[in-house]
Protein backbone atom coordinates (compact mmCIF):
# COMPACT_ATOMS: atom_id res chain seq x y z
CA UNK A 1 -26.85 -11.02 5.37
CA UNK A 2 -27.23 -12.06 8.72
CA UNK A 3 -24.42 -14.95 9.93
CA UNK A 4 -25.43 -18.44 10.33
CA UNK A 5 -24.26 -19.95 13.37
CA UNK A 6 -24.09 -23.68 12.04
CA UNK A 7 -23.05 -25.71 9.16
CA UNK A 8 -24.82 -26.79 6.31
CA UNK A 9 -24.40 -30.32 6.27
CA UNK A 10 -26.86 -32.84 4.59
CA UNK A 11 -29.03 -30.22 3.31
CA UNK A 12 -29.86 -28.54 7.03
CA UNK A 13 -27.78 -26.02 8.94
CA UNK A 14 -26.75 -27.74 11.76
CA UNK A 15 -25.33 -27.04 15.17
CA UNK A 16 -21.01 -27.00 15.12
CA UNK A 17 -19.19 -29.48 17.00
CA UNK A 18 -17.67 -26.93 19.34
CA UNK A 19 -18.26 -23.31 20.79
CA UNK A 20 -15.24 -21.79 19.29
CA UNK A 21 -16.20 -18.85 16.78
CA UNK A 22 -14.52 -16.86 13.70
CA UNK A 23 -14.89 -13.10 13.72
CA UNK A 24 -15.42 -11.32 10.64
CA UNK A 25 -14.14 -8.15 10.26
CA UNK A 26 -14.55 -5.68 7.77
CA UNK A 27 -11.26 -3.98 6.92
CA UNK A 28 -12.34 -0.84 6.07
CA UNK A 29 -12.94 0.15 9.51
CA UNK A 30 -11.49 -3.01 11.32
CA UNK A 31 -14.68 -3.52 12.79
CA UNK A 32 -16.20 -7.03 13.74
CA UNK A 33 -19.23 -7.80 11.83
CA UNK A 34 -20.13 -11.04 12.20
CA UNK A 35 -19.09 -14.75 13.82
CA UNK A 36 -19.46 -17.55 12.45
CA UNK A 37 -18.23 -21.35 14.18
CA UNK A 38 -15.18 -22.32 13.84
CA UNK A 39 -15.61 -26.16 12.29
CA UNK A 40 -13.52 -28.86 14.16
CA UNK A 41 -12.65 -32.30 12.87
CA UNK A 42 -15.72 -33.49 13.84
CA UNK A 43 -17.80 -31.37 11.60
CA UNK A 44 -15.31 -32.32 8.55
CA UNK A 45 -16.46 -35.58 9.23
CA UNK A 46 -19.86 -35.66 9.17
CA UNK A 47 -20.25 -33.16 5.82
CA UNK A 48 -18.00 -36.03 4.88
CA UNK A 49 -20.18 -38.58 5.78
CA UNK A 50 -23.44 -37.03 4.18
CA UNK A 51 -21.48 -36.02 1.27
CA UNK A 52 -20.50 -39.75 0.79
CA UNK A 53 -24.00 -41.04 1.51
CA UNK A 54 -25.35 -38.55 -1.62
CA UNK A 55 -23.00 -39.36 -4.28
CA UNK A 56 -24.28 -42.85 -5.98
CA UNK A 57 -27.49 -41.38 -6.36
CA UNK A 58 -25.99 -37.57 -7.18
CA UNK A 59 -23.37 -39.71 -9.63
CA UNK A 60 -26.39 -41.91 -11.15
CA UNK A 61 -28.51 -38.25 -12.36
CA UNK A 62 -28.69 -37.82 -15.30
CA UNK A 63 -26.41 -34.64 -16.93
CA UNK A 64 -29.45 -32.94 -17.68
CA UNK A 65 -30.71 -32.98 -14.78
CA UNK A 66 -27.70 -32.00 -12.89
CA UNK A 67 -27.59 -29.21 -15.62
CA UNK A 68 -30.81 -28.07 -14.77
CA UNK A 69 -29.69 -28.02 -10.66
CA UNK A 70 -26.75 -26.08 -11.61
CA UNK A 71 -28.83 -23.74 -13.69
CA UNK A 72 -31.42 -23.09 -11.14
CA UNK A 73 -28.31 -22.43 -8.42
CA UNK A 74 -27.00 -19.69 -11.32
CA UNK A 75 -30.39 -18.19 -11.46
CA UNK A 76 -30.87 -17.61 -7.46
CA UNK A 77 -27.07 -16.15 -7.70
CA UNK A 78 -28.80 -13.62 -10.54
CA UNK A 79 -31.85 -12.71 -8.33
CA UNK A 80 -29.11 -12.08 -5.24
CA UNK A 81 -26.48 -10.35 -6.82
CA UNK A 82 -27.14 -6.81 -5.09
CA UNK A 83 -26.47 -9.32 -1.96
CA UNK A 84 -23.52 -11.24 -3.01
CA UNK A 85 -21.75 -7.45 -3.62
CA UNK A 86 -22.82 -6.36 -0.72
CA UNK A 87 -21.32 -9.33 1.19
CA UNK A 88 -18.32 -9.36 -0.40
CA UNK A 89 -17.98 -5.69 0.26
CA UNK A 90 -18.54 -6.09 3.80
CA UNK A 91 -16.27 -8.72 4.50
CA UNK A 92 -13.28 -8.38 1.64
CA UNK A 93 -13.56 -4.74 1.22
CA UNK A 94 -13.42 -4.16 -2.51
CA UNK A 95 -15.68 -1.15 -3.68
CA UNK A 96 -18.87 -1.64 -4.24
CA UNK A 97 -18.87 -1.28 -7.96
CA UNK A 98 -15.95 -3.50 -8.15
CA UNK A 99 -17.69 -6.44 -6.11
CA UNK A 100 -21.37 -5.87 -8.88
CA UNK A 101 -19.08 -5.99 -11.76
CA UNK A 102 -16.54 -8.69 -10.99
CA UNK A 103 -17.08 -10.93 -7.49
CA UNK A 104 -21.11 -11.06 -8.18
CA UNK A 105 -21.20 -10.96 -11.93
CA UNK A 106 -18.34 -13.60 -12.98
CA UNK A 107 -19.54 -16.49 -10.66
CA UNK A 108 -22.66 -16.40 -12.30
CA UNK A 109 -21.68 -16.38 -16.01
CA UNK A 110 -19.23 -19.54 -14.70
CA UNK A 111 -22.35 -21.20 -13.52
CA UNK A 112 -24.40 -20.13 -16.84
CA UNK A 113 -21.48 -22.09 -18.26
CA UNK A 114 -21.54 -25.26 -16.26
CA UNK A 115 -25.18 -25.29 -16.65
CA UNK A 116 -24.64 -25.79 -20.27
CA UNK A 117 -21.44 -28.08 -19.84
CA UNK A 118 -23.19 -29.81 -18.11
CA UNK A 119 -25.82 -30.96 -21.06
CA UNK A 120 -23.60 -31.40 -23.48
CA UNK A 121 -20.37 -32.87 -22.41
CA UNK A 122 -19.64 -35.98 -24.22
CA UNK A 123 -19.76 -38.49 -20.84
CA UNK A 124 -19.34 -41.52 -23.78
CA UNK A 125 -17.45 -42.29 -26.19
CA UNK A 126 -16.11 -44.78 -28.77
CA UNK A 127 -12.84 -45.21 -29.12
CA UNK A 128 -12.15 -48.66 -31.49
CA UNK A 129 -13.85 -51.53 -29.79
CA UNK A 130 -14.27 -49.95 -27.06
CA UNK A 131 -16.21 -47.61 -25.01
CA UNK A 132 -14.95 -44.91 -22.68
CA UNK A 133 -16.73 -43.71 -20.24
CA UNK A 134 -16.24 -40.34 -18.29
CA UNK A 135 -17.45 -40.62 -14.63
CA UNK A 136 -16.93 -38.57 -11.24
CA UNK A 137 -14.23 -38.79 -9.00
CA UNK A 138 -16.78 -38.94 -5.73
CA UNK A 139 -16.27 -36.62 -2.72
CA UNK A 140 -14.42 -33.63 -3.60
CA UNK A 141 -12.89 -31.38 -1.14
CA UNK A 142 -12.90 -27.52 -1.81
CA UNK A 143 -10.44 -25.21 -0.37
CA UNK A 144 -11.25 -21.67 -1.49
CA UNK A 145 -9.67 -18.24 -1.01
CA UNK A 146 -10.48 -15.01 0.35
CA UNK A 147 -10.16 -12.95 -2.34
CA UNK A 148 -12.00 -13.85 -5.13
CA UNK A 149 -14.76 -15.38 -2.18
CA UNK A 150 -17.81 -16.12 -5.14
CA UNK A 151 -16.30 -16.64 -7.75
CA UNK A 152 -13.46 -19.43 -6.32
CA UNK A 153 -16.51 -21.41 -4.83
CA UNK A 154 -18.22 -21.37 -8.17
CA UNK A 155 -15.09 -22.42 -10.48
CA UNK A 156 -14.78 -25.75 -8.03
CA UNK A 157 -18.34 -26.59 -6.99
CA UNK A 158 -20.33 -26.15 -10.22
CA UNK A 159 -17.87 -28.41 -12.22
CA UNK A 160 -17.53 -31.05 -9.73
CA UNK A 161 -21.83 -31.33 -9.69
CA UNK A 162 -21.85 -30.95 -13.48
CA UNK A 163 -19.88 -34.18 -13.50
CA UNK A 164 -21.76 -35.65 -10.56
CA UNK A 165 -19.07 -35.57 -7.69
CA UNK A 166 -20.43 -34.18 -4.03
CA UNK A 167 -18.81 -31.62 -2.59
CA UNK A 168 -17.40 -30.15 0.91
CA UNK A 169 -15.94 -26.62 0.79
CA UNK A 170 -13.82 -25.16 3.91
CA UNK A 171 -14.19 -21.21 2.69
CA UNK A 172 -11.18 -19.00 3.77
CA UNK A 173 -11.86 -17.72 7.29
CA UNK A 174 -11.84 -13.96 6.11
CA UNK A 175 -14.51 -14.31 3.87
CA UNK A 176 -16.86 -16.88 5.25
CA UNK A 177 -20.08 -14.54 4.80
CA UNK A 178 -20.45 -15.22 1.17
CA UNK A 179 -19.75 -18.95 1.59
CA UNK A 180 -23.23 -19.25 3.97
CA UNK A 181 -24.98 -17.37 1.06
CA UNK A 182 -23.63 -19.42 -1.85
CA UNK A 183 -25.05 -22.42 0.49
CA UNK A 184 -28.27 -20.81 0.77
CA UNK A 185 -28.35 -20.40 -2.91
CA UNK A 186 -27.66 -24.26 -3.30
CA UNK A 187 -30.59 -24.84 -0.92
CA UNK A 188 -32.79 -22.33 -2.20
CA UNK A 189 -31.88 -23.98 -6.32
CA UNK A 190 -32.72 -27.49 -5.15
CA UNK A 191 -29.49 -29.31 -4.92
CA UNK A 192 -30.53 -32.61 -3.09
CA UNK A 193 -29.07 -32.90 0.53
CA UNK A 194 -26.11 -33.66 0.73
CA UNK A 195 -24.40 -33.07 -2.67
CA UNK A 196 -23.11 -30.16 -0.82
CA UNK A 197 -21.81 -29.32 2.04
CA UNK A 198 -20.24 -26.14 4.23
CA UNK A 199 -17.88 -26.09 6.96
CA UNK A 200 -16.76 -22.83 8.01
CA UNK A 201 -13.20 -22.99 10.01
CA UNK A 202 -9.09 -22.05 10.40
CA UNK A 203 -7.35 -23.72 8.08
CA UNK A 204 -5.04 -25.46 10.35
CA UNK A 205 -7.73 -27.11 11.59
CA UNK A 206 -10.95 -27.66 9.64
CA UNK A 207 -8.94 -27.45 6.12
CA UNK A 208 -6.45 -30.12 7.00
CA UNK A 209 -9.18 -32.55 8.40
CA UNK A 210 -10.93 -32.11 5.31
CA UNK A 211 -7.42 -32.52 2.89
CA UNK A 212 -6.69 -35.52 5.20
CA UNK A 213 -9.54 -36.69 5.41
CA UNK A 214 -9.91 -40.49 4.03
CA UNK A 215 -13.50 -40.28 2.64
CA UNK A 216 -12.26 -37.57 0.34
CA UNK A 217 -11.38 -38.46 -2.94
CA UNK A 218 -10.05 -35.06 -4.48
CA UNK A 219 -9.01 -32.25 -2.91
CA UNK A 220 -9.20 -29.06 -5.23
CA UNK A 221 -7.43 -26.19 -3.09
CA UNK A 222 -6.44 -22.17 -4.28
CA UNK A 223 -4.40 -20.71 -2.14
CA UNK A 224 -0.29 -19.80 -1.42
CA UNK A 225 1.98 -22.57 -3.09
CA UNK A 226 3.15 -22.72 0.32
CA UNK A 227 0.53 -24.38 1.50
CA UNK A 228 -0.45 -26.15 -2.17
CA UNK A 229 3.15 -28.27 -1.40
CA UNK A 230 1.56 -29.69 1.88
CA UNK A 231 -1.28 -30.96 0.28
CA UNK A 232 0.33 -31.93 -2.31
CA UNK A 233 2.20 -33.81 -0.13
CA UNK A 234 -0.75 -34.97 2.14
CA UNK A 235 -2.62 -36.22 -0.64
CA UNK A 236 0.57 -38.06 -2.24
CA UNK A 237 0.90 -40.19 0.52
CA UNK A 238 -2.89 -41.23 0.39
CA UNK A 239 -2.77 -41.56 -3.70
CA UNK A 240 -5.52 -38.86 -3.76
CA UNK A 241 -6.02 -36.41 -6.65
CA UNK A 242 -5.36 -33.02 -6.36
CA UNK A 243 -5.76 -29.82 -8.05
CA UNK A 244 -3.91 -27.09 -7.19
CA UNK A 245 -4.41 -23.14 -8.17
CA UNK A 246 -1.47 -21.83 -6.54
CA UNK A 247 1.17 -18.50 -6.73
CA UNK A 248 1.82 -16.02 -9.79
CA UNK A 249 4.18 -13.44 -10.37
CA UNK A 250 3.19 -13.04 -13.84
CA UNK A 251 4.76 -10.51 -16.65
CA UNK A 252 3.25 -8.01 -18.34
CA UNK A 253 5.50 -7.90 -21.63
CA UNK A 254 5.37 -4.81 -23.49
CA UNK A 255 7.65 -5.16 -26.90
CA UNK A 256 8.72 -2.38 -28.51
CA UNK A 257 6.08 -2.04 -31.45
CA UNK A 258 3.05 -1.92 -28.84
CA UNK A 259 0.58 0.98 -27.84
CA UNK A 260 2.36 2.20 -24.80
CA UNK A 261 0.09 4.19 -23.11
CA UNK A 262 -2.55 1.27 -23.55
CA UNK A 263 -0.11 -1.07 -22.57
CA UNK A 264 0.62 0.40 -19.35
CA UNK A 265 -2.45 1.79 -18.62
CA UNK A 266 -4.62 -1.27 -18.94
CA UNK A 267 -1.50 -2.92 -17.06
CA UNK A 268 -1.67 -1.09 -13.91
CA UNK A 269 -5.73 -1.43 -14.03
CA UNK A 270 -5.06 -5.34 -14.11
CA UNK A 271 -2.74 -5.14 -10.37
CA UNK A 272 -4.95 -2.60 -9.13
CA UNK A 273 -7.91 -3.86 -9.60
CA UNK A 274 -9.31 -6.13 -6.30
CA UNK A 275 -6.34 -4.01 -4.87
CA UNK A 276 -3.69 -5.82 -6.16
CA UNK A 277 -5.15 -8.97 -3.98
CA UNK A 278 -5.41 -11.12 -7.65
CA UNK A 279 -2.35 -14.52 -8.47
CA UNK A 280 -2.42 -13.79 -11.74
CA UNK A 281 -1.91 -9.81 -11.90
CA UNK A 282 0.71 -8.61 -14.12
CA UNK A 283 2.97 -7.93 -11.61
CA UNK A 284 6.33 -7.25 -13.35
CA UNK A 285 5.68 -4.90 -16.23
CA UNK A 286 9.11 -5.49 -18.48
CA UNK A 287 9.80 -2.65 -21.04
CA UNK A 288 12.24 -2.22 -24.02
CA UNK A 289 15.25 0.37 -22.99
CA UNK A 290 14.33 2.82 -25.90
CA UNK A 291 10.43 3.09 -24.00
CA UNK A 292 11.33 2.76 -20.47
CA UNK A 293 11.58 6.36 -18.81
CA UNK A 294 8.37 6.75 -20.81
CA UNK A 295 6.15 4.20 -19.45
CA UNK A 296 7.57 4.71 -15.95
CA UNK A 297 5.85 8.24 -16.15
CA UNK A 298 2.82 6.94 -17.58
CA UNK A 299 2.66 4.42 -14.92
CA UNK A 300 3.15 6.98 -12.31
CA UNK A 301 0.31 8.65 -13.92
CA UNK A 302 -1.94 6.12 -14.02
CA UNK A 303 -1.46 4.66 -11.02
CA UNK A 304 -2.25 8.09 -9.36
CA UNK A 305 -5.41 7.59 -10.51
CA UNK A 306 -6.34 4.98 -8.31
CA UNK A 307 -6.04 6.59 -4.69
CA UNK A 308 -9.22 7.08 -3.61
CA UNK A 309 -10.22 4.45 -5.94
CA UNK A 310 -9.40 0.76 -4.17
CA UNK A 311 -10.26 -1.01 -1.40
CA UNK A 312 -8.39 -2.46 1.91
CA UNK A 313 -6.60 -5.33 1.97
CA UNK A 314 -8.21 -8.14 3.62
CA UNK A 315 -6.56 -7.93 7.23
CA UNK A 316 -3.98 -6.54 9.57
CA UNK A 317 -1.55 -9.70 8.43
CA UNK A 318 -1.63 -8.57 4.61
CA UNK A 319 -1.77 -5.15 5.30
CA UNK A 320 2.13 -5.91 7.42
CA UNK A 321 3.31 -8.26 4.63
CA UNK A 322 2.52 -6.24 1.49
CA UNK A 323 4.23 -2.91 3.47
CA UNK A 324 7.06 -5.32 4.26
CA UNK A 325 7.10 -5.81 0.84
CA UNK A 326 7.26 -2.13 -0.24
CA UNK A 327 10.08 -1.54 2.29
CA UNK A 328 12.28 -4.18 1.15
CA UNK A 329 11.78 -3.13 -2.65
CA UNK A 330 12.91 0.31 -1.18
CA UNK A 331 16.17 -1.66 0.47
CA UNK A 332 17.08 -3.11 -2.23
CA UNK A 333 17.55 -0.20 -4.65
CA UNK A 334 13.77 0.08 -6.36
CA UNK A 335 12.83 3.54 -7.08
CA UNK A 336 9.93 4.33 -6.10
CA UNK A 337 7.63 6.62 -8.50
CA UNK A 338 4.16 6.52 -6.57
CA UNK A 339 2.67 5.44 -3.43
CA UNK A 340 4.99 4.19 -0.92
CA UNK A 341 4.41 2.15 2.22
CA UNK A 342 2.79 5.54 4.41
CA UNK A 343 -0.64 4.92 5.37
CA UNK A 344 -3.18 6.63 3.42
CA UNK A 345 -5.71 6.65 5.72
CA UNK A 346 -5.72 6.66 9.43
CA UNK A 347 -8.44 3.96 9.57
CA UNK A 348 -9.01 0.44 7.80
CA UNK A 349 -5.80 -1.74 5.72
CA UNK A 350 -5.10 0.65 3.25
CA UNK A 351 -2.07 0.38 0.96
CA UNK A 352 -1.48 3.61 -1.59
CA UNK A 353 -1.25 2.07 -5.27
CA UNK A 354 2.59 1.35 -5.92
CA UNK A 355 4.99 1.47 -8.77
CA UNK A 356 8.78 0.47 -8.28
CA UNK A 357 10.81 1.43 -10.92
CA UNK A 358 14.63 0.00 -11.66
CA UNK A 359 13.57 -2.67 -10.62
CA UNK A 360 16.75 -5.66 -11.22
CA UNK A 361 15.08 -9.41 -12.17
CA UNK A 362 16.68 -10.29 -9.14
CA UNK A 363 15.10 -8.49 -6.05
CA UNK A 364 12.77 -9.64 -3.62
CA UNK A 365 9.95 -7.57 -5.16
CA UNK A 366 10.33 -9.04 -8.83
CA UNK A 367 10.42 -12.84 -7.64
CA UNK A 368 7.71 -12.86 -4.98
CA UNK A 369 4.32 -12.53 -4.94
CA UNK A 370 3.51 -9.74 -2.89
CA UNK A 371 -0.11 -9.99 -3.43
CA UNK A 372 -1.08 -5.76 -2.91
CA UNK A 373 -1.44 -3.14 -5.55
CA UNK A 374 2.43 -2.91 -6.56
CA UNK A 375 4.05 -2.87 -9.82
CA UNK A 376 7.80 -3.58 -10.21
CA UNK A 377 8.49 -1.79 -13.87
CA UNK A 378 11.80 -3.63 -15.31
CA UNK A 379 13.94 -2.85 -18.31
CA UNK A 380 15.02 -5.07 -20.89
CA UNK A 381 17.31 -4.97 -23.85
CA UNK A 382 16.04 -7.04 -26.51
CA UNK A 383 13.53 -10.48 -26.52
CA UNK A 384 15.19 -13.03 -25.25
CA UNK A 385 16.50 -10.94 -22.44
CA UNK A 386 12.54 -10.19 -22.02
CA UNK A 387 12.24 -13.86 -22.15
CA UNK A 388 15.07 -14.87 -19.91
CA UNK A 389 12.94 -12.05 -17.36
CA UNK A 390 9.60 -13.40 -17.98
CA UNK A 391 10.33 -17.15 -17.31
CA UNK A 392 13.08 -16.18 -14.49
CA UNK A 393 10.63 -17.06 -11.58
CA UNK A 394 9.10 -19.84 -9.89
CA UNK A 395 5.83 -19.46 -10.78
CA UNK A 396 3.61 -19.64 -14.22
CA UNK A 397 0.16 -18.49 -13.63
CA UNK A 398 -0.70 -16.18 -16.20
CA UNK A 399 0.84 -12.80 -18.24
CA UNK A 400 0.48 -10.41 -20.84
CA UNK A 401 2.13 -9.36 -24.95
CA UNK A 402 1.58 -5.90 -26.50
CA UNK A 403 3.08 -6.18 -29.49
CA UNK A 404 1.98 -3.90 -32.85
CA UNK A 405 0.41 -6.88 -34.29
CA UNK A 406 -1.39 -10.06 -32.97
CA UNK A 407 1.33 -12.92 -34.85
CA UNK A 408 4.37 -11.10 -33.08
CA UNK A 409 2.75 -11.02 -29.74
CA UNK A 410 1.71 -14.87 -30.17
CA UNK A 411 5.02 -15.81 -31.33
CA UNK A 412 6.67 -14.39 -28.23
CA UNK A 413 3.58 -15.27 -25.84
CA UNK A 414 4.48 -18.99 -27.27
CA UNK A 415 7.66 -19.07 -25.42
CA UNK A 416 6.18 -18.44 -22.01
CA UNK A 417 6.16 -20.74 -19.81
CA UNK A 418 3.02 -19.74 -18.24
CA UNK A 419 -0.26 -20.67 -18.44
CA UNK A 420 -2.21 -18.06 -20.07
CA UNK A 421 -1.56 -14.93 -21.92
CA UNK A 422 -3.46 -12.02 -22.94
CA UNK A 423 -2.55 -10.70 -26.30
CA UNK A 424 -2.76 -7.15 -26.82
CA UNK A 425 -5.54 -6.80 -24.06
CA UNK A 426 -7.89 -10.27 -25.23
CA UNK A 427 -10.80 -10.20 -23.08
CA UNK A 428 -11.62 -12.78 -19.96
CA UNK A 429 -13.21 -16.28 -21.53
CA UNK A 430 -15.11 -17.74 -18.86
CA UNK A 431 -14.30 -21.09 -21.06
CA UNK A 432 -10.92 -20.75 -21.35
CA UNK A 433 -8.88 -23.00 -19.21
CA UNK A 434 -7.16 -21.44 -16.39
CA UNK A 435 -4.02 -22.65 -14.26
CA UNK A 436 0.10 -22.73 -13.77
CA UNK A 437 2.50 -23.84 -14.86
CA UNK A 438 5.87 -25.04 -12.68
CA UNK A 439 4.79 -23.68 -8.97
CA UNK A 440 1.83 -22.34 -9.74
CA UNK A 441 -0.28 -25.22 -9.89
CA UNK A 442 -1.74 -28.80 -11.14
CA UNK A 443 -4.72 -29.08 -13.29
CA UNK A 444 -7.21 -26.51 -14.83
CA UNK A 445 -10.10 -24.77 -13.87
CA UNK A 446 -13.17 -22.86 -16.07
CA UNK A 447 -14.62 -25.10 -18.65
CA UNK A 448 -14.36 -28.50 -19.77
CA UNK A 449 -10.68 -28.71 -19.13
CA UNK A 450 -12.21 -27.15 -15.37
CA UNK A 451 -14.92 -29.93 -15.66
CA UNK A 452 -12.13 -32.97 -16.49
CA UNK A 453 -10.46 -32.16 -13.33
CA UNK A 454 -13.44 -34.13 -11.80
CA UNK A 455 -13.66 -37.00 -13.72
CA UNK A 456 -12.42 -40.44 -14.13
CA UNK A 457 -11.99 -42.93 -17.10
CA UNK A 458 -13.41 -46.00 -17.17
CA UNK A 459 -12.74 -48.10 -20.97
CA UNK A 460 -14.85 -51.35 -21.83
CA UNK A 461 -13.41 -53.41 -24.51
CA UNK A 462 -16.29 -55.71 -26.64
């Protein structure tokens, strides 16, 4: 798609504040592809402003209505999803097949499923004498990430118009391409001006006016906990909601009774798929003593496979920090048993898919997020030590049980403290909610626990 060179405020594209522009490059080949204006606080402002100026009326649709909006906006995603891959291709680098199957196709079965939240969530309800009603928060400000570009968007702006909020997003700067199509697709479904809104910018700049910004009155932001603790913070100190999709460094806990080889083989497919560029990949892959020189060769093997098979990193930053990574893992005593942190390619931000093996709970590459296609492969000796290892982080995004039965992978999966677990290779729900615990987040996105992020409760007592 050709780059717009405005914002889409109040239902127009409009000219940016300033001059300054955002190059896009694609990091296959590091070249520049596009520009696109770099939003200032004044542009924050006035999607602000018309966002404000659309919500009583946005607020006062009826669901139905809003359900058939959101509906319509899936539908123009369905007739543009050889576009949105390509995009997303272009500017994030995954492989083509990669971007049809997951960053065009699972934005628009979240929409299909707003659509139909939308026209049956109960709004009202009785509760004694009273009634309680369910209505939207008002502005909400969306801070997305690069690396899921569609399908981040989607998760925050079709639940906050399914409950009748109006929206602002700030895209990430890296991936700001498929943000100016999702607003065409708005346009192009019918959303009336003004219910949302696009400002493309840094985040320093444009994302803090807009998390700052006193006309907001939620700021939903995925991104680094890092950053999730200063708007946290920021919106403390202005009593503003939040909800925060932060960090992961989740396990992949294979017990001793499990499948092995499907264990670790759909286990490395989960970190390198999207190139490892995913918070909740299984990260840490934590095997029983009597198993563990076996699945380190299988994940060797498997993660051979992928070679010639994933995509760049997003930029020359990532590309540094995840090699950074690799070296440090190789510092600290990991042993590595594929890939390695030499470039396999002369051209674009390629990293070779990694696995570390004796790998202690303790080192750098087991506690961080690294956020490239490495595994860290750690032994354990029986299941509370696999516990101790599994909750001995920060973070509590997401994970994974094999077990040889369902009821002994739930009973263990139980005493997570994490988010949400896959049991013996469940498939994505698209309804399920999703979100951390301890630094990896406040609040829930996907489905109506997604959708309750962006309401209020008002009770009437007769």
């Amino acid at each position: 798609m050709k780059a717009h060179d405005g914002m889409y405020i109040g239902g127009e594209w409009r000219a940016a504040a300033g001059t300054d522009t955002i190059a896009v490059v694609d990091p296959a080949d590091e070249q520049v592809i596009a520009h696109v204006p770099a939003g200032a606080a004044e542009d924050v402002d006035a999607a602000v402003s018309a966002a404000r100026g659309a919500f009583p009326a946005w607020a006062a649709t009826p669901p139905a209505e809003r359900a058939a909006r959101i509906a319509a906006l899936r539908d123009v995603l369905v007739a543009r999803k050889d576009e949105i891959a390509a995009t997303v291709t272009a500017e994030l680098g995954a492989p083509l097949p990669f971007s049809q199957a997951v960053h065009a196709a699972v934005p628009i079965l979240v929409a299909g499923s707003y659509a139909e939240l939308a026209a049956s969530y109960a709004f009202e309800e009785q509760v004694g004498n009273s009634t309680v009603y369910a209505e939207p928060v008002g502005v909400v400000g969306a801070i997305t990430p690069w690396n899921y570009p569609l399908h981040q968007i989607v998760a925050k702006v079709a639940p906050a118009l399914a409950a009748g909020c109006t929206v602002v997003l700030k895209p990430a700067e890296d991936t700001p391409l498929t943000a100016q199509l999702f607003a065409e697709a708005v346009h192009e479904a019918g959303v009336p001006a003004g219910v949302f809104n696009l400002v493309t910018g840094l985040g320093p700049v444009a994302g803090q006016a807009l998390a700052e910004h006193p006309g907001v009155d939620l700021v939903s932001f995925t991104g680094s906990t890092a950053v999730g603790k200063r708007i946290g913070a920021t919106a403390g100190a202005a009593v503003k909601r939040v909800a925060l999709e932060l960090g992961g460094k989740s396990a992949n806990v294979i017990l001793p009774g499990a499948d092995l080889a499907k264990a670790v083989g759909v286990g490395i497919a989960n970190v390198m798929g999207n190139s490892g560029q995913t918070c909740s990949a299984w990260t840490r892959m934590l095997v029983h003593t009597s198993r563990y020189d076996e699945a380190v060769a299988l994940a060797a093997e498997a993660a051979a496979k992928y070679g010639d098979r994933i995509g760049p990193l997003v930029n020359a930053k990532q590309h540094a920090r995840v090699l950074g990574y690799i070296e440090k893992g190789v510092a600290e005593g990991a042993r590595l048993v594929a890939g390695g942190p030499e470039a396999p390619r002369e051209q674009g931000y390629f990293v070779s898919p990694t696995v570390f093996a004796d790998v202690t709970p303790e080192m750098t590459i087991a506690q961080e997020e690294i956020f490239g296609p490495v595994v860290s492969i750690i032994r354990y000796e029986d299941e509370d030590d696999a516990l101790r290892i599994a909750n001995g982080t920060v973070y509590g995004l997401a994970g994974a049980v094999w077990a040889g039965d369902d009821a002994e992978a739930v009973e263990f999966a139980r005493r997570m403290d994490t988010g949400q677990v896959d049991i013996n290779g469940g498939r994505f729900n698209p309804l399920a909610p999703f979100g951390g615990y301890k630094q990896s987040g406040v609040g829930r996105e996907l489905g109506a626990h997604g959708l309750a992020e962006y309401l209020q409760t008002k009770s009437l007592q007769f």
